[in-house]
Protein backbone atom coordinates (compact mmCIF):
# COMPACT_ATOMS: atom_id res chain seq x y z
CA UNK A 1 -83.15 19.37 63.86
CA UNK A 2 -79.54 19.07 63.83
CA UNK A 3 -77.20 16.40 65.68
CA UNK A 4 -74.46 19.22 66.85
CA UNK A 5 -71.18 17.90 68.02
CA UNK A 6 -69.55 20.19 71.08
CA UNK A 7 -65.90 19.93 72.39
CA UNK A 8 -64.59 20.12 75.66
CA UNK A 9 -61.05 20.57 76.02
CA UNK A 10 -59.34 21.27 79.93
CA UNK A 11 -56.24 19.89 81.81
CA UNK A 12 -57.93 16.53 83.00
CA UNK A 13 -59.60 15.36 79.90
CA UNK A 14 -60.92 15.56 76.32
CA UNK A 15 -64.56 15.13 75.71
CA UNK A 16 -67.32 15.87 72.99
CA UNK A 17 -70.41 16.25 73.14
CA UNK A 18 -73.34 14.75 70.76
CA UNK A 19 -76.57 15.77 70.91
CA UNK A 20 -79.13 17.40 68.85
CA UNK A 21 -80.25 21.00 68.95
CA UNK A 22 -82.67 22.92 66.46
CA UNK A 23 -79.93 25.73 67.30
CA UNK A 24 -76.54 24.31 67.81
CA UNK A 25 -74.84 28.03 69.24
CA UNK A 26 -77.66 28.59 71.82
CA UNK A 27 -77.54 25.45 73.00
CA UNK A 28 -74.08 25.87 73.69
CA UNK A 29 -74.60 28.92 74.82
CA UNK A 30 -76.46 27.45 77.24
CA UNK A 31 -74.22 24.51 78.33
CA UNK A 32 -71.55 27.24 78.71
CA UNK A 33 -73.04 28.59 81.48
CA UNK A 34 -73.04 25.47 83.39
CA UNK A 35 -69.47 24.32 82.53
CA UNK A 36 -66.14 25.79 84.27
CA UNK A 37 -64.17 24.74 80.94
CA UNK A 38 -64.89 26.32 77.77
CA UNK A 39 -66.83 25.03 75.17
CA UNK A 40 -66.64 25.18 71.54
CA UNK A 41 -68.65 23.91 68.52
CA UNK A 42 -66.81 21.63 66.48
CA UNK A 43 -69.29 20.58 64.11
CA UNK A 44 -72.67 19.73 62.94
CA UNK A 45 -74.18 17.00 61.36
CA UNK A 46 -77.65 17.25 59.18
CA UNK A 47 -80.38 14.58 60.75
CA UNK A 48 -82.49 14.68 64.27
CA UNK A 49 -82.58 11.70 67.28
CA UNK A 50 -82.21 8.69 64.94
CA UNK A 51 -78.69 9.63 63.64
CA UNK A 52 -77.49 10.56 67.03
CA UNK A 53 -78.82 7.36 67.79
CA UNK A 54 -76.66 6.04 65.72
CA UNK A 55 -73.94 7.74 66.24
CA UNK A 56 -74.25 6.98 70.30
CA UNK A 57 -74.25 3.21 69.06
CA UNK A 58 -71.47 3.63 66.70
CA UNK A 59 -69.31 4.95 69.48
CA UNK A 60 -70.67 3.60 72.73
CA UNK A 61 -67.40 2.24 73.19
CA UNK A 62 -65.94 6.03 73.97
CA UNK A 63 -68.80 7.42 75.65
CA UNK A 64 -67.98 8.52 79.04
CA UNK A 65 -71.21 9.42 80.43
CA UNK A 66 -74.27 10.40 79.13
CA UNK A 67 -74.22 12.53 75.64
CA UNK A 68 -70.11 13.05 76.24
CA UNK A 69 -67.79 10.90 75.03
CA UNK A 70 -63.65 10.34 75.35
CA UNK A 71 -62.39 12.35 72.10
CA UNK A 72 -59.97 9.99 70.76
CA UNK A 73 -58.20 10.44 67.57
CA UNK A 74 -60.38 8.05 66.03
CA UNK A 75 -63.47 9.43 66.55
CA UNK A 76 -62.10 13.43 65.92
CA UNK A 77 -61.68 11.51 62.56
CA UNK A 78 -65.14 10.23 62.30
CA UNK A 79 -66.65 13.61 63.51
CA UNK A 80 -64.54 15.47 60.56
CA UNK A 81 -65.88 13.15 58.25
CA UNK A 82 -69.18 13.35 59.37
CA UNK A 83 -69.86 16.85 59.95
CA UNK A 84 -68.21 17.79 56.00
């Protein structure tokens, strides 16, 4: 499994994704077709549930609901670091 990050970018806000897929493209594929605003993979981090676990923890403080959270400079940072 891998802990894929998606982006979000539109007029009224930037947000990422994190979740984990065992097929990071299809499964944004398949979020595509439910968003008006395009999607776009920007990374992907080795590990399954416990590291986006982690991750969720790590950040809570810019999730905005669910698996999406604010994309603030800082944590575009921490997802470049990550995901390398």
């Amino acid at each position: 499994m891998i802990c894929s990050v998606l982006h979000s970018l539109h007029l009224m806000a930037d947000r990422v994704k994190i979740g984990t897929a065992a097929d990071p493209l299809a499964r944004m594929r398949q979020l595509q077709t439910a968003s008006s605003h395009p999607l776009s993979l920007i990374g992907t981090i080795r590990g399954g549930r416990a590291v986006e676990r982690a991750i969720h923890t790590r950040y809570a403080a810019f999730r905005c609901s669910g698996e999406w959270f604010h994309l603030s400079t800082f944590l575009r940072n921490a997802i470049d670091r990550l995901a390398s």
